[in-house]
PDB file of N, CA and C in Angstrom:
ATOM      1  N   UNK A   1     -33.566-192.228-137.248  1.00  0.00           N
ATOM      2  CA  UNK A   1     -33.400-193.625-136.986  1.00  0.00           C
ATOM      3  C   UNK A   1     -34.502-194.074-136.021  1.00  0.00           C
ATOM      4  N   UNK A   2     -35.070-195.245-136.281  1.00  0.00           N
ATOM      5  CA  UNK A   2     -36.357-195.585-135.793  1.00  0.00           C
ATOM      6  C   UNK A   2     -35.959-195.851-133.945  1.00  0.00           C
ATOM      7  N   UNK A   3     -36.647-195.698-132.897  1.00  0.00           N
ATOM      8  CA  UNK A   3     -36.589-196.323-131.764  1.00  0.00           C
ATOM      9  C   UNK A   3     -36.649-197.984-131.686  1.00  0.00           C
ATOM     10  N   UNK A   4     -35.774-198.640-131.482  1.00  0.00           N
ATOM     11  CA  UNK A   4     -36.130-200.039-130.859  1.00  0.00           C
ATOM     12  C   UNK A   4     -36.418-200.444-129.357  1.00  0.00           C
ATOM     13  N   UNK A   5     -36.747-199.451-128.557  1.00  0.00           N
ATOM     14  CA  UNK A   5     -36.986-199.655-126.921  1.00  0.00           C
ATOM     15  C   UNK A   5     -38.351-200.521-127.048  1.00  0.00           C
ATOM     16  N   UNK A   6     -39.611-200.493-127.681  1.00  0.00           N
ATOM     17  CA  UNK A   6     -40.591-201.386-127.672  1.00  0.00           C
ATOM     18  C   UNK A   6     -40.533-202.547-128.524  1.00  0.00           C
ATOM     19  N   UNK A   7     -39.098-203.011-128.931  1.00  0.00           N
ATOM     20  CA  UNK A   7     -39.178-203.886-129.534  1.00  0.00           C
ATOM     21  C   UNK A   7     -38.467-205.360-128.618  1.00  0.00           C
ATOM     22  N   UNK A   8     -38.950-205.894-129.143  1.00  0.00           N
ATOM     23  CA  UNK A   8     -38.725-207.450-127.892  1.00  0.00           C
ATOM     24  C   UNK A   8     -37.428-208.028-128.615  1.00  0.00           C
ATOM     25  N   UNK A   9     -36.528-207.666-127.843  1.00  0.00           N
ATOM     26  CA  UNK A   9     -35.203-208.496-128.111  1.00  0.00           C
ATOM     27  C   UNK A   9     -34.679-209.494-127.781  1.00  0.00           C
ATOM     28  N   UNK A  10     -34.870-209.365-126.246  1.00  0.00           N
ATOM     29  CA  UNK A  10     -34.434-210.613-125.231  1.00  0.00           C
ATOM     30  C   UNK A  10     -35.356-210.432-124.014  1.00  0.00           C
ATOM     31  N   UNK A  11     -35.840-211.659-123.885  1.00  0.00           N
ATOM     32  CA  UNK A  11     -36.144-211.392-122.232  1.00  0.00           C
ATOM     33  C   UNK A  11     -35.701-210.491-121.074  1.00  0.00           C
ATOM     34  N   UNK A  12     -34.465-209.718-121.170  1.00  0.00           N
ATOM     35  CA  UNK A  12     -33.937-209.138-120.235  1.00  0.00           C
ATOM     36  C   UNK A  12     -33.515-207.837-120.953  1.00  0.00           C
ATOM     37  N   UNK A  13     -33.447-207.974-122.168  1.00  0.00           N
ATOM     38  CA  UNK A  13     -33.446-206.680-122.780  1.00  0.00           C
ATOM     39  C   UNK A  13     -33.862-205.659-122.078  1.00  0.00           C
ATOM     40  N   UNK A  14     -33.081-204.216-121.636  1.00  0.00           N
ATOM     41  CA  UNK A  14     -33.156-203.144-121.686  1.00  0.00           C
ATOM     42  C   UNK A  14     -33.587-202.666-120.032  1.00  0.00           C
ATOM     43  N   UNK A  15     -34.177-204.264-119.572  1.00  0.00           N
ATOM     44  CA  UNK A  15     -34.261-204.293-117.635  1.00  0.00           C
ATOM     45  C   UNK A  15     -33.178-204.132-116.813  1.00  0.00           C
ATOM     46  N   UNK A  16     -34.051-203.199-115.757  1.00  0.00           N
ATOM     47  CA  UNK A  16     -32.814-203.333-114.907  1.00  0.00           C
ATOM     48  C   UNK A  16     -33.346-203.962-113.690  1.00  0.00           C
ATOM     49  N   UNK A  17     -33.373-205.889-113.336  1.00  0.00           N
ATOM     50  CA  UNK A  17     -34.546-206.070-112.470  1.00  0.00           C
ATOM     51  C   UNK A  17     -32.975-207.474-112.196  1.00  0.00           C
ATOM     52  N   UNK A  18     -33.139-207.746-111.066  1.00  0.00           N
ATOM     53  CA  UNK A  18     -32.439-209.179-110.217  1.00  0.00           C
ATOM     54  C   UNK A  18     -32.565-209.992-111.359  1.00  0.00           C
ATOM     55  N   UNK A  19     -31.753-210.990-111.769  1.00  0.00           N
ATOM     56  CA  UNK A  19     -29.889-210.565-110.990  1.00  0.00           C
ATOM     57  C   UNK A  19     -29.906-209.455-111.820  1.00  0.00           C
ATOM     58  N   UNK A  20     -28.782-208.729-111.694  1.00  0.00           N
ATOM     59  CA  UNK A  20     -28.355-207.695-111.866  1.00  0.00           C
ATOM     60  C   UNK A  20     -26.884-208.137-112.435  1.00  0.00           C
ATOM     61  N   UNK A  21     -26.997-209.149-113.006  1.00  0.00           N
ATOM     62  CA  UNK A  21     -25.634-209.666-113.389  1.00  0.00           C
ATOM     63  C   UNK A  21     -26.020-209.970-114.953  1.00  0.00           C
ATOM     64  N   UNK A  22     -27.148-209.982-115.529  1.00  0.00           N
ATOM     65  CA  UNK A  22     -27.598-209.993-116.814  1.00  0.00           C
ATOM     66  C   UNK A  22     -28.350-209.223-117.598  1.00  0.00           C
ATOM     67  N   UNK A  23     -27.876-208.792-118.279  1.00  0.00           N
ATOM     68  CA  UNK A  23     -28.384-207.753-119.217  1.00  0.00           C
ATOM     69  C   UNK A  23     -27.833-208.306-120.770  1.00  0.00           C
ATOM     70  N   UNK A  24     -29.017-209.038-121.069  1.00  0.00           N
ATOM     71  CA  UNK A  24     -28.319-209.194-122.513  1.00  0.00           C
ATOM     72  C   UNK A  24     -27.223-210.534-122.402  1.00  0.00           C
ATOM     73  N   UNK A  25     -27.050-211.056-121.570  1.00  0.00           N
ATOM     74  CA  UNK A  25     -26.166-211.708-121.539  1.00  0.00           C
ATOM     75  C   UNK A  25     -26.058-213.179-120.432  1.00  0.00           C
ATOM     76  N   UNK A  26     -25.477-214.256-120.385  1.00  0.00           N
ATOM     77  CA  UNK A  26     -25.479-215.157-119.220  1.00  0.00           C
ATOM     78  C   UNK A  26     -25.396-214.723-117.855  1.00  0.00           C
ATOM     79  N   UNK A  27     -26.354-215.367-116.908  1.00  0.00           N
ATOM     80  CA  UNK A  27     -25.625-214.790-115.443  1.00  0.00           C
ATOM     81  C   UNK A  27     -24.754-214.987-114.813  1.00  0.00           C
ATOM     82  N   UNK A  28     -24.191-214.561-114.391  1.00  0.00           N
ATOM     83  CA  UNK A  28     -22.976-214.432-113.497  1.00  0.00           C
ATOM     84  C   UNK A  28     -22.887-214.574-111.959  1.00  0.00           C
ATOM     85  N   UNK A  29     -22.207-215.852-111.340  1.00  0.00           N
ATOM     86  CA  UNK A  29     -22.451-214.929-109.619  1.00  0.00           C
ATOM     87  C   UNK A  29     -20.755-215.418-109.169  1.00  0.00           C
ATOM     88  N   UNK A  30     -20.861-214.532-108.556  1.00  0.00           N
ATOM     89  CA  UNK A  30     -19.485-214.239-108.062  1.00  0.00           C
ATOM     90  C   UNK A  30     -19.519-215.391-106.819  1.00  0.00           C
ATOM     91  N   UNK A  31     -18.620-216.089-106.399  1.00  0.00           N
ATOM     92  CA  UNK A  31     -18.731-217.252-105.291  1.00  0.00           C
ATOM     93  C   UNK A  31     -17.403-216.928-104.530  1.00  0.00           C
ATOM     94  N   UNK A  32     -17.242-217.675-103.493  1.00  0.00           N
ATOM     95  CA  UNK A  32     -16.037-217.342-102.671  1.00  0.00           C
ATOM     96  C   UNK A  32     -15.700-219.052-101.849  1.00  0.00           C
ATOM     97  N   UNK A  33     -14.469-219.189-102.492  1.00  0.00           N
ATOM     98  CA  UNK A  33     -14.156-220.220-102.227  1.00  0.00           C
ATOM     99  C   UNK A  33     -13.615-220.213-101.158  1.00  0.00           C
ATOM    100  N   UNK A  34     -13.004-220.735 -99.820  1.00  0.00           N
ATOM    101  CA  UNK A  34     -12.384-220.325 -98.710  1.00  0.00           C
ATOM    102  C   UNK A  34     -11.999-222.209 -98.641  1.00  0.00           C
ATOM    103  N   UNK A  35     -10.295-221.753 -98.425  1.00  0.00           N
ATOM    104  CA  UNK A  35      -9.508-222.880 -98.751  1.00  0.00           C
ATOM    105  C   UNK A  35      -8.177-222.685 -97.956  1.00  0.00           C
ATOM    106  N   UNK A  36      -7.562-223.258 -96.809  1.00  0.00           N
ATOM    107  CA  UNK A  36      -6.818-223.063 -96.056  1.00  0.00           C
ATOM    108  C   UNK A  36      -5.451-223.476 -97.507  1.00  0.00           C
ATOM    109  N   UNK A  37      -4.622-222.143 -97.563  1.00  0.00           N
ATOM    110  CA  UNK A  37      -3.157-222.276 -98.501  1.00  0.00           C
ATOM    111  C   UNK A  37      -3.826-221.764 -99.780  1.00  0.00           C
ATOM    112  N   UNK A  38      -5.012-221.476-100.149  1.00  0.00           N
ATOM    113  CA  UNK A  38      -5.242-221.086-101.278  1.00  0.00           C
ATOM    114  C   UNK A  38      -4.511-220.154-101.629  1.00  0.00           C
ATOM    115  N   UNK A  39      -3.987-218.894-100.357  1.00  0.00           N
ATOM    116  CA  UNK A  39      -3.390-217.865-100.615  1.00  0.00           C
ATOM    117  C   UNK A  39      -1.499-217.455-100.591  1.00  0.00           C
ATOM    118  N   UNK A  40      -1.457-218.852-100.256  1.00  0.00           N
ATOM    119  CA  UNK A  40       0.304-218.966-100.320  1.00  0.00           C
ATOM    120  C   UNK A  40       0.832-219.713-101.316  1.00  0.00           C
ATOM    121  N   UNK A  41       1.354-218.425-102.341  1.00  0.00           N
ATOM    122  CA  UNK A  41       2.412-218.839-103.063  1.00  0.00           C
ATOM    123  C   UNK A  41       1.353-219.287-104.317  1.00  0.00           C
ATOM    124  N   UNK A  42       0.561-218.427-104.770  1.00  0.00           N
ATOM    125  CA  UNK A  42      -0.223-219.087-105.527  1.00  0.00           C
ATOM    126  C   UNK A  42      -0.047-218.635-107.079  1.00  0.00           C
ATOM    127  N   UNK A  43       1.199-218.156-107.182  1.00  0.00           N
ATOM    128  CA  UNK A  43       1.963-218.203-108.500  1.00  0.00           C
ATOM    129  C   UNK A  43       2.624-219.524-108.985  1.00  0.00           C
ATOM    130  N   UNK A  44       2.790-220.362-108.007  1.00  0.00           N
ATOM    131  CA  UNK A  44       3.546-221.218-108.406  1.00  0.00           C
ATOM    132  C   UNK A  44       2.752-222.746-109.215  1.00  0.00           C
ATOM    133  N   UNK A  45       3.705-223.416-109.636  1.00  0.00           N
ATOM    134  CA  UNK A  45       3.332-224.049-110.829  1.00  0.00           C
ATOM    135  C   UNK A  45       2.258-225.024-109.890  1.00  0.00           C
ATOM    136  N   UNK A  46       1.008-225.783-109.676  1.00  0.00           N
ATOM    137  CA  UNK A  46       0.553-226.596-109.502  1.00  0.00           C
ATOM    138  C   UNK A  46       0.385-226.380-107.336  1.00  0.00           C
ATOM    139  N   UNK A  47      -0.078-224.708-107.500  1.00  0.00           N
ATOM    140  CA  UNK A  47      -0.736-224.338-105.925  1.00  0.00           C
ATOM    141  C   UNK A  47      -1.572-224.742-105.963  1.00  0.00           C
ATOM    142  N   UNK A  48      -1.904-224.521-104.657  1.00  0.00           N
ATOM    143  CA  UNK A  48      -3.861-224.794-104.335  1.00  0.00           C
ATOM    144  C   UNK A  48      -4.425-223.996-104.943  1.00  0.00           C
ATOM    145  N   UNK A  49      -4.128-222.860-105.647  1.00  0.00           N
ATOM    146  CA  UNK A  49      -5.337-221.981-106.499  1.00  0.00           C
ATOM    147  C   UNK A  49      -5.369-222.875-107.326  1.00  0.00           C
ATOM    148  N   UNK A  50      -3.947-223.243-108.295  1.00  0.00           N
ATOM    149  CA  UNK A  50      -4.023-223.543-109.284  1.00  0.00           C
ATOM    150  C   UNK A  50      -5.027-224.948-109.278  1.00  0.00           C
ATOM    151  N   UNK A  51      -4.874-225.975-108.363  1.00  0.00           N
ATOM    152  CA  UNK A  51      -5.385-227.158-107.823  1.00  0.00           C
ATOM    153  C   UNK A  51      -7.657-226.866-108.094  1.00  0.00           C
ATOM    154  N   UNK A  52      -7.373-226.123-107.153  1.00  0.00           N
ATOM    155  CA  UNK A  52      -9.129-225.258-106.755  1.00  0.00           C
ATOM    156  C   UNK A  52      -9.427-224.938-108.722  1.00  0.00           C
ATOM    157  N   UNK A  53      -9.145-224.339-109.022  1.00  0.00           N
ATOM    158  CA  UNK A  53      -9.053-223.689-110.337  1.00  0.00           C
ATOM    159  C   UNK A  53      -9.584-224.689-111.152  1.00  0.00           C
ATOM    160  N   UNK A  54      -8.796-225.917-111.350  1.00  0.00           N
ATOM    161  CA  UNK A  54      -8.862-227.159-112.103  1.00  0.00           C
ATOM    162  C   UNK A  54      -9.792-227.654-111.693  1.00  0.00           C
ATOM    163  N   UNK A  55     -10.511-227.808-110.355  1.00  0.00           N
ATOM    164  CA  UNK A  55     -11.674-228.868-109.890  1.00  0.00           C
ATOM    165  C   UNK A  55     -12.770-227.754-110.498  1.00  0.00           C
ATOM    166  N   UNK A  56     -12.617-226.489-109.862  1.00  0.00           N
ATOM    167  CA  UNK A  56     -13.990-225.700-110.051  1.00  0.00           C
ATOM    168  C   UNK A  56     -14.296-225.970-111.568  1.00  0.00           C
ATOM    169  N   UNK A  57     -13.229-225.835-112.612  1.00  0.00           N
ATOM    170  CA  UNK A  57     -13.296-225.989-114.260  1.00  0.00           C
ATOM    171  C   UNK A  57     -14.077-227.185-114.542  1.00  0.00           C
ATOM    172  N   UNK A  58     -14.357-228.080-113.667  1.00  0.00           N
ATOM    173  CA  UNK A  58     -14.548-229.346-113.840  1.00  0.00           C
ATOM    174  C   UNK A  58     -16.101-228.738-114.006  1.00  0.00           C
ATOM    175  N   UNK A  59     -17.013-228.405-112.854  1.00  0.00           N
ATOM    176  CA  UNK A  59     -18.371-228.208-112.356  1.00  0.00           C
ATOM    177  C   UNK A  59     -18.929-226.715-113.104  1.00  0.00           C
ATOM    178  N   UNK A  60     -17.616-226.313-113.353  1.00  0.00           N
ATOM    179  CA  UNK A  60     -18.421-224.764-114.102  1.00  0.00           C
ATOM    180  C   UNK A  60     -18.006-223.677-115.065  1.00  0.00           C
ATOM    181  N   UNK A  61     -18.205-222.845-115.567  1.00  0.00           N
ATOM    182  CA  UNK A  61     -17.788-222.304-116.553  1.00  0.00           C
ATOM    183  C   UNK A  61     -17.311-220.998-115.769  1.00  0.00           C
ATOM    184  N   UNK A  62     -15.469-221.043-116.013  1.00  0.00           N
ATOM    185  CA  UNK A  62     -15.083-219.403-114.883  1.00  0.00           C
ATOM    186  C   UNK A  62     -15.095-218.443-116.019  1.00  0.00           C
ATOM    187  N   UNK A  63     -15.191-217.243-115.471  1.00  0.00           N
ATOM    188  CA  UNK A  63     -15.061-215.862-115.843  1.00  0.00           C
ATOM    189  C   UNK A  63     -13.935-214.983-115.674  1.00  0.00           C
ATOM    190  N   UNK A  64     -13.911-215.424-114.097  1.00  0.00           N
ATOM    191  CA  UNK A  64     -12.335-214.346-113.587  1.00  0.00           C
ATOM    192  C   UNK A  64     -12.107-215.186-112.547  1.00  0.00           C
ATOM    193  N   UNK A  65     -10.851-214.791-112.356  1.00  0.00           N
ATOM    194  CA  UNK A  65     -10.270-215.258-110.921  1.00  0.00           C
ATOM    195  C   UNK A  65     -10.114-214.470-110.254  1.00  0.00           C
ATOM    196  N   UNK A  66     -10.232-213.819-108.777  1.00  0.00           N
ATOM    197  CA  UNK A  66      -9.538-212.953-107.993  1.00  0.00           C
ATOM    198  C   UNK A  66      -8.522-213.478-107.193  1.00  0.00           C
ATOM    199  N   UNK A  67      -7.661-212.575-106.781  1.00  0.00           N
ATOM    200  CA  UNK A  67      -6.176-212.424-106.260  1.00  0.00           C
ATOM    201  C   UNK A  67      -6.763-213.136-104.816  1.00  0.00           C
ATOM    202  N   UNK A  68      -6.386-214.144-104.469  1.00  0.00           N
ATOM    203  CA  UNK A  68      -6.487-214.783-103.150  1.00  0.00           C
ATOM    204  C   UNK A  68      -5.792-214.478-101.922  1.00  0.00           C
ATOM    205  N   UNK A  69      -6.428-214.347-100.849  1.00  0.00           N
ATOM    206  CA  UNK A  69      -6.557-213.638 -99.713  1.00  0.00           C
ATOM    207  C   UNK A  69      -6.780-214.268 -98.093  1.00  0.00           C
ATOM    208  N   UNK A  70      -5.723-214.424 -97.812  1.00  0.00           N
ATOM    209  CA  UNK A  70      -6.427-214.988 -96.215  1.00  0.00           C
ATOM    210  C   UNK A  70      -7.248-215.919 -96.334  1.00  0.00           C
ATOM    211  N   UNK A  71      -6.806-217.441 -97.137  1.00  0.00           N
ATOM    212  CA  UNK A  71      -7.887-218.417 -96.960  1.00  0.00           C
ATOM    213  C   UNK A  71      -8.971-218.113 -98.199  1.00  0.00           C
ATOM    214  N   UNK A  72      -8.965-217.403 -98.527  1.00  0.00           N
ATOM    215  CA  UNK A  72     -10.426-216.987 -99.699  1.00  0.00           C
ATOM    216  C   UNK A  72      -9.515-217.014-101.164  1.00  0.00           C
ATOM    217  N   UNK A  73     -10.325-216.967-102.141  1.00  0.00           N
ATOM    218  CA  UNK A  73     -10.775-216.670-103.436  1.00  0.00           C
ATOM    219  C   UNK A  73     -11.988-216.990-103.485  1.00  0.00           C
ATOM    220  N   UNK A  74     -11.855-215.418-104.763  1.00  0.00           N
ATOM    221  CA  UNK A  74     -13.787-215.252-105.262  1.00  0.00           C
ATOM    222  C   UNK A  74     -13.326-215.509-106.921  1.00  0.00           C
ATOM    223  N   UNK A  75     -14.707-216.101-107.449  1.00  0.00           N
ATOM    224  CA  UNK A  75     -14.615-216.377-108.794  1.00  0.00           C
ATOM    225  C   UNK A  75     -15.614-215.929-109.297  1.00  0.00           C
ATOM    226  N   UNK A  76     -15.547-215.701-110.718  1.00  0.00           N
ATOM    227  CA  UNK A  76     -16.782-215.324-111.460  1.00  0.00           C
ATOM    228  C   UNK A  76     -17.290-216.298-112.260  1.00  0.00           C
ATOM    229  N   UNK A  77     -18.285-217.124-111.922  1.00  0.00           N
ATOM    230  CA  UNK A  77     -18.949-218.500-112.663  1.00  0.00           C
ATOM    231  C   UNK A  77     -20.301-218.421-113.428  1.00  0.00           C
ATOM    232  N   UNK A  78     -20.283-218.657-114.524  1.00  0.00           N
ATOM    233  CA  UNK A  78     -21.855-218.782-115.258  1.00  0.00           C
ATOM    234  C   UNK A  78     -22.645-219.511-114.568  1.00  0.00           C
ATOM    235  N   UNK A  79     -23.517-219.151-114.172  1.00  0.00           N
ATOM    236  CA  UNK A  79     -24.636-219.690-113.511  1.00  0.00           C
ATOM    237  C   UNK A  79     -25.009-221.093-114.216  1.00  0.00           C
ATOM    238  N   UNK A  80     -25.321-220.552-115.172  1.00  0.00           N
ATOM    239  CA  UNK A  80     -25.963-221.902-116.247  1.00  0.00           C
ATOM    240  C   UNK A  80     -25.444-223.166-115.980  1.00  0.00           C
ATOM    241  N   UNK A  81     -23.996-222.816-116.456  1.00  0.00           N
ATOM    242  CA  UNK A  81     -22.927-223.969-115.575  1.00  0.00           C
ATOM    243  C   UNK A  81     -22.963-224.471-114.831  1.00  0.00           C
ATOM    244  N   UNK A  82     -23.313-223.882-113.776  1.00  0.00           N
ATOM    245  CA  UNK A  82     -23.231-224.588-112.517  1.00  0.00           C
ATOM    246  C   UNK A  82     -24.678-226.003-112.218  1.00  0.00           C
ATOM    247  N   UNK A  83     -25.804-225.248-113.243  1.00  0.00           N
ATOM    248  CA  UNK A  83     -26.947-225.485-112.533  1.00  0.00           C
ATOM    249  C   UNK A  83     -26.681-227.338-113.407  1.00  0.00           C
ATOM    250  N   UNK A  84     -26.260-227.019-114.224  1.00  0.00           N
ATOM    251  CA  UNK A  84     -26.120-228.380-115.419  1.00  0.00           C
ATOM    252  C   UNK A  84     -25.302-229.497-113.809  1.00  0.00           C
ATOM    253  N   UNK A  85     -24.149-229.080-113.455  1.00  0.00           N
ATOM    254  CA  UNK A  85     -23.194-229.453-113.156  1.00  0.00           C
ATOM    255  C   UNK A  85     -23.509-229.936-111.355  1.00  0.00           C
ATOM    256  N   UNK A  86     -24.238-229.030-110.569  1.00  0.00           N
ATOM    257  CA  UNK A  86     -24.155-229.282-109.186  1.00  0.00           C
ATOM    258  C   UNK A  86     -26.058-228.673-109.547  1.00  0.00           C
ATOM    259  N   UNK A  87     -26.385-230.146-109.161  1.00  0.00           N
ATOM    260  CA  UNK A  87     -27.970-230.041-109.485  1.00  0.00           C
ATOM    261  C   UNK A  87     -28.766-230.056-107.898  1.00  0.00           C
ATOM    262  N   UNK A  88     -27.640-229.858-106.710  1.00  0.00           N
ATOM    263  CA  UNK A  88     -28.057-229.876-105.543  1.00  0.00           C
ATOM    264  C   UNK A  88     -28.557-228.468-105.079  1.00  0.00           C
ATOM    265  N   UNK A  89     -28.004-227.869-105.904  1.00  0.00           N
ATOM    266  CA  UNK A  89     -27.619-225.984-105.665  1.00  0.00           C
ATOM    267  C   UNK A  89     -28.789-225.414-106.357  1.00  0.00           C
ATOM    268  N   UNK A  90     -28.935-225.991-107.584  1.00  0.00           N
ATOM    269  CA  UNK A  90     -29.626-225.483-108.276  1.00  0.00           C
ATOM    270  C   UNK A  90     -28.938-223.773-109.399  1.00  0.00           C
ATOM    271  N   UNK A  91     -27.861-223.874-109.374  1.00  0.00           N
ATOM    272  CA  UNK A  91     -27.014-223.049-109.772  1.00  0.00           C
ATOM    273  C   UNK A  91     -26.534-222.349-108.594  1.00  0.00           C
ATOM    274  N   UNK A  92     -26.909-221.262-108.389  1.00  0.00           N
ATOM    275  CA  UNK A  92     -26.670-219.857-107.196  1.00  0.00           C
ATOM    276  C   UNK A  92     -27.214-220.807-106.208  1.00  0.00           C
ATOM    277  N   UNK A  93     -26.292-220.364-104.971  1.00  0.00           N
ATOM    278  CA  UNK A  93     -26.586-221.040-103.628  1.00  0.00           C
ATOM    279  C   UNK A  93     -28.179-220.785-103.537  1.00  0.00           C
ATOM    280  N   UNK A  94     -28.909-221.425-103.429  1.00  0.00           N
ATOM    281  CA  UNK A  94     -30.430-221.714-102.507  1.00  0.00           C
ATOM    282  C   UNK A  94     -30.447-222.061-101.417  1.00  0.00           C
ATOM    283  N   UNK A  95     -29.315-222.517-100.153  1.00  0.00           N
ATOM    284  CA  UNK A  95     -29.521-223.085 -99.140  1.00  0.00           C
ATOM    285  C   UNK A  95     -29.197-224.023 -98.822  1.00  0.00           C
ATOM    286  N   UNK A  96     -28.951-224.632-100.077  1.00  0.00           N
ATOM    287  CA  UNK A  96     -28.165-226.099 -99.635  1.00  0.00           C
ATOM    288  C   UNK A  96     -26.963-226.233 -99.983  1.00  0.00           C
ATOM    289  N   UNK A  97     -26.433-224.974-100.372  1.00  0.00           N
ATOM    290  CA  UNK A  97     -24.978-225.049-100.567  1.00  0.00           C
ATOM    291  C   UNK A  97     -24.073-225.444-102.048  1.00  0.00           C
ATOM    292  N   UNK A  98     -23.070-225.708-102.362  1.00  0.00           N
ATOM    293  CA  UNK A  98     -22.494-225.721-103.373  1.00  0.00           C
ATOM    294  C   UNK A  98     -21.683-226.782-103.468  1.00  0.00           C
ATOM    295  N   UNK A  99     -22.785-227.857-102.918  1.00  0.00           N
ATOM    296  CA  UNK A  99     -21.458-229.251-102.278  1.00  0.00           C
ATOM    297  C   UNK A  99     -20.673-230.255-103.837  1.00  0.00           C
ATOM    298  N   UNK A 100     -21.308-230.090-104.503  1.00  0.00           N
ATOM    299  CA  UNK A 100     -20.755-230.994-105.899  1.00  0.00           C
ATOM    300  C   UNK A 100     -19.439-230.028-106.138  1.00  0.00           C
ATOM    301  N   UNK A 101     -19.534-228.691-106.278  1.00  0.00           N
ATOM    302  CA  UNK A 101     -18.528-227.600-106.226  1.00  0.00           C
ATOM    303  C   UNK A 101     -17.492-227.473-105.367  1.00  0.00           C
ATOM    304  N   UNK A 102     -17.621-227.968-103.639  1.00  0.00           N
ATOM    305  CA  UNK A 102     -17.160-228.261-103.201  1.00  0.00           C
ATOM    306  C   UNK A 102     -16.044-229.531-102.926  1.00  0.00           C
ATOM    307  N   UNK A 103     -17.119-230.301-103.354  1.00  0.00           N
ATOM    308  CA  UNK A 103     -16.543-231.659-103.680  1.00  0.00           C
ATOM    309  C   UNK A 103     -15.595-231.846-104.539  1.00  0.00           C
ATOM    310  N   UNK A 104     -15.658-231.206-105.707  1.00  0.00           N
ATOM    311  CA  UNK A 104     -14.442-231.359-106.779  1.00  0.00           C
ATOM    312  C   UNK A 104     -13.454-230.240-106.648  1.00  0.00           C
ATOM    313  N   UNK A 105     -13.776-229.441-105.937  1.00  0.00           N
ATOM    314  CA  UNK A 105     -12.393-228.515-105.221  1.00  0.00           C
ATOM    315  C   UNK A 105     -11.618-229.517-104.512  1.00  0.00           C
ATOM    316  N   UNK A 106     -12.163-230.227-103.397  1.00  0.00           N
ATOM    317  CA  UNK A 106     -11.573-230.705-102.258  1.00  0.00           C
ATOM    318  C   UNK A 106     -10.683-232.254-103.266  1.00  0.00           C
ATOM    319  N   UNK A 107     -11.445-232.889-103.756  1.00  0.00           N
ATOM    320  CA  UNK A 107     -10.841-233.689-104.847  1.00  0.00           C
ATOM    321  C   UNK A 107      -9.713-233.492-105.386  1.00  0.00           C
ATOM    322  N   UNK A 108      -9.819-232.057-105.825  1.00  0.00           N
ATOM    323  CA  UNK A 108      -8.410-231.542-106.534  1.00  0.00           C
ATOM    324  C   UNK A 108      -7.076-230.946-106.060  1.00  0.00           C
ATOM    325  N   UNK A 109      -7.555-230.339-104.486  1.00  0.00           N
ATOM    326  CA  UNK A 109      -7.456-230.018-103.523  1.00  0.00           C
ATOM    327  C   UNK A 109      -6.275-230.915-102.192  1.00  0.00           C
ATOM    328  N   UNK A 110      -7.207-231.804-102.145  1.00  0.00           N
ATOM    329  CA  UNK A 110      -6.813-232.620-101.066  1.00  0.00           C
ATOM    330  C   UNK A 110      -7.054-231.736 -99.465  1.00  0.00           C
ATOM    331  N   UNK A 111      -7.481-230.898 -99.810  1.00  0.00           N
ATOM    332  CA  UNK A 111      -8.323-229.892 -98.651  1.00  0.00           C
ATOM    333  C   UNK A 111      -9.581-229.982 -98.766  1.00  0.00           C
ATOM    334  N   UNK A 112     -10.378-229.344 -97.442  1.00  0.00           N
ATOM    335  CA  UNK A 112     -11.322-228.888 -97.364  1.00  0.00           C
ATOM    336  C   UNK A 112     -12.510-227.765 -97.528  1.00  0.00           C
ATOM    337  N   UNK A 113     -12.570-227.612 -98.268  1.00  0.00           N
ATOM    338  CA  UNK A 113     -13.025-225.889 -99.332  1.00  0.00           C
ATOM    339  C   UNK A 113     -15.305-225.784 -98.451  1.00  0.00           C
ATOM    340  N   UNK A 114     -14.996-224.475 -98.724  1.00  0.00           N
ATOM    341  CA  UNK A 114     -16.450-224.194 -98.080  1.00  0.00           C
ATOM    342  C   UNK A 114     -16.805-223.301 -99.504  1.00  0.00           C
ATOM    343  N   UNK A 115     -17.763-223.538-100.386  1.00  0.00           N
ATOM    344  CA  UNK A 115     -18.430-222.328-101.449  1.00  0.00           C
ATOM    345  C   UNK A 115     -19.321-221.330-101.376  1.00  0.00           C
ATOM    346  N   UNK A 116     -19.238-220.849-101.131  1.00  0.00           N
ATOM    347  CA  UNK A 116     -20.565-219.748-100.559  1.00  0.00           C
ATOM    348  C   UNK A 116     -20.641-218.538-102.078  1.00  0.00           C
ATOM    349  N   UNK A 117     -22.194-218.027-102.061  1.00  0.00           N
ATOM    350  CA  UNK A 117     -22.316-217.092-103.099  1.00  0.00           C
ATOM    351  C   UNK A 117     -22.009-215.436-102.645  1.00  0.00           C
ATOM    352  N   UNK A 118     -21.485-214.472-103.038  1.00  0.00           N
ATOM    353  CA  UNK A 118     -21.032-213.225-102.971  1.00  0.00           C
ATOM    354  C   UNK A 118     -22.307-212.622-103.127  1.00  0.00           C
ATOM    355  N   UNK A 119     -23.024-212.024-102.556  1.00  0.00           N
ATOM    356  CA  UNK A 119     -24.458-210.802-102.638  1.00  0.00           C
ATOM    357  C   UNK A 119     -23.680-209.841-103.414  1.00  0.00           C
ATOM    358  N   UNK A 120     -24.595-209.469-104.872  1.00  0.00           N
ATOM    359  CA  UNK A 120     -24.173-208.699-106.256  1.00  0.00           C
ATOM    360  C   UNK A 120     -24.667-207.438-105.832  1.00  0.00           C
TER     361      UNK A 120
END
């Protein structure tokens, strides 16, 4: 069976180079929402996860949710998404933060949410 390693598949094909969240596939960055009550009681019908959940859906495309913690949840968001959606950010935090992301948390929310990106 012939080798395809010199054959050009994808731009990212077969690299293993930053992010490190794509191979073959959309990027990914993990974010961390920090939301006072995000973490109480967040089974129930219409919590602040659930609340956070619905705004973030608004600005981006999720992946996963993690189990919320002391004020935090981390999410797994397509980059791409984001960059369409919060054009301040430029997708992945650059420095100026994740405020459109923020903004439609807190919207949905009625809290005050901080977004920060997770180092992969």
């Amino acid at each position: 069976m012939p080798s395809l390693i010199g054959t050009t598949v994808a731009a990212n094909y077969l690299v293993a180079t930053a992010p490190f969240s794509q191979f073959g596939t959309r990027q990914v960055q993990i974010i961390n929402v920090a939301l006072s009550g995000i973490d109480t009681t967040p089974t129930i019908a219409n919590s602040n996860l659930s609340k956070a959940v619905r705004g973030l859906q608004a600005m981006a495309e999720i992946y996963a949710v993690g189990t919320p913690t002391s004020g935090n949840c981390q999410f797994i968001i397509a980059v791409d998404t984001v960059t369409t959606a919060d054009s301040t950010s430029g997708g992945v935090d650059s420095g100026t933060g994740y405020g459109k992301l923020e903004a439609a948390i807190n919207a949905s929310t009625a809290g005050s949410s901080t977004v920060t990106a997770v180092a992969l």
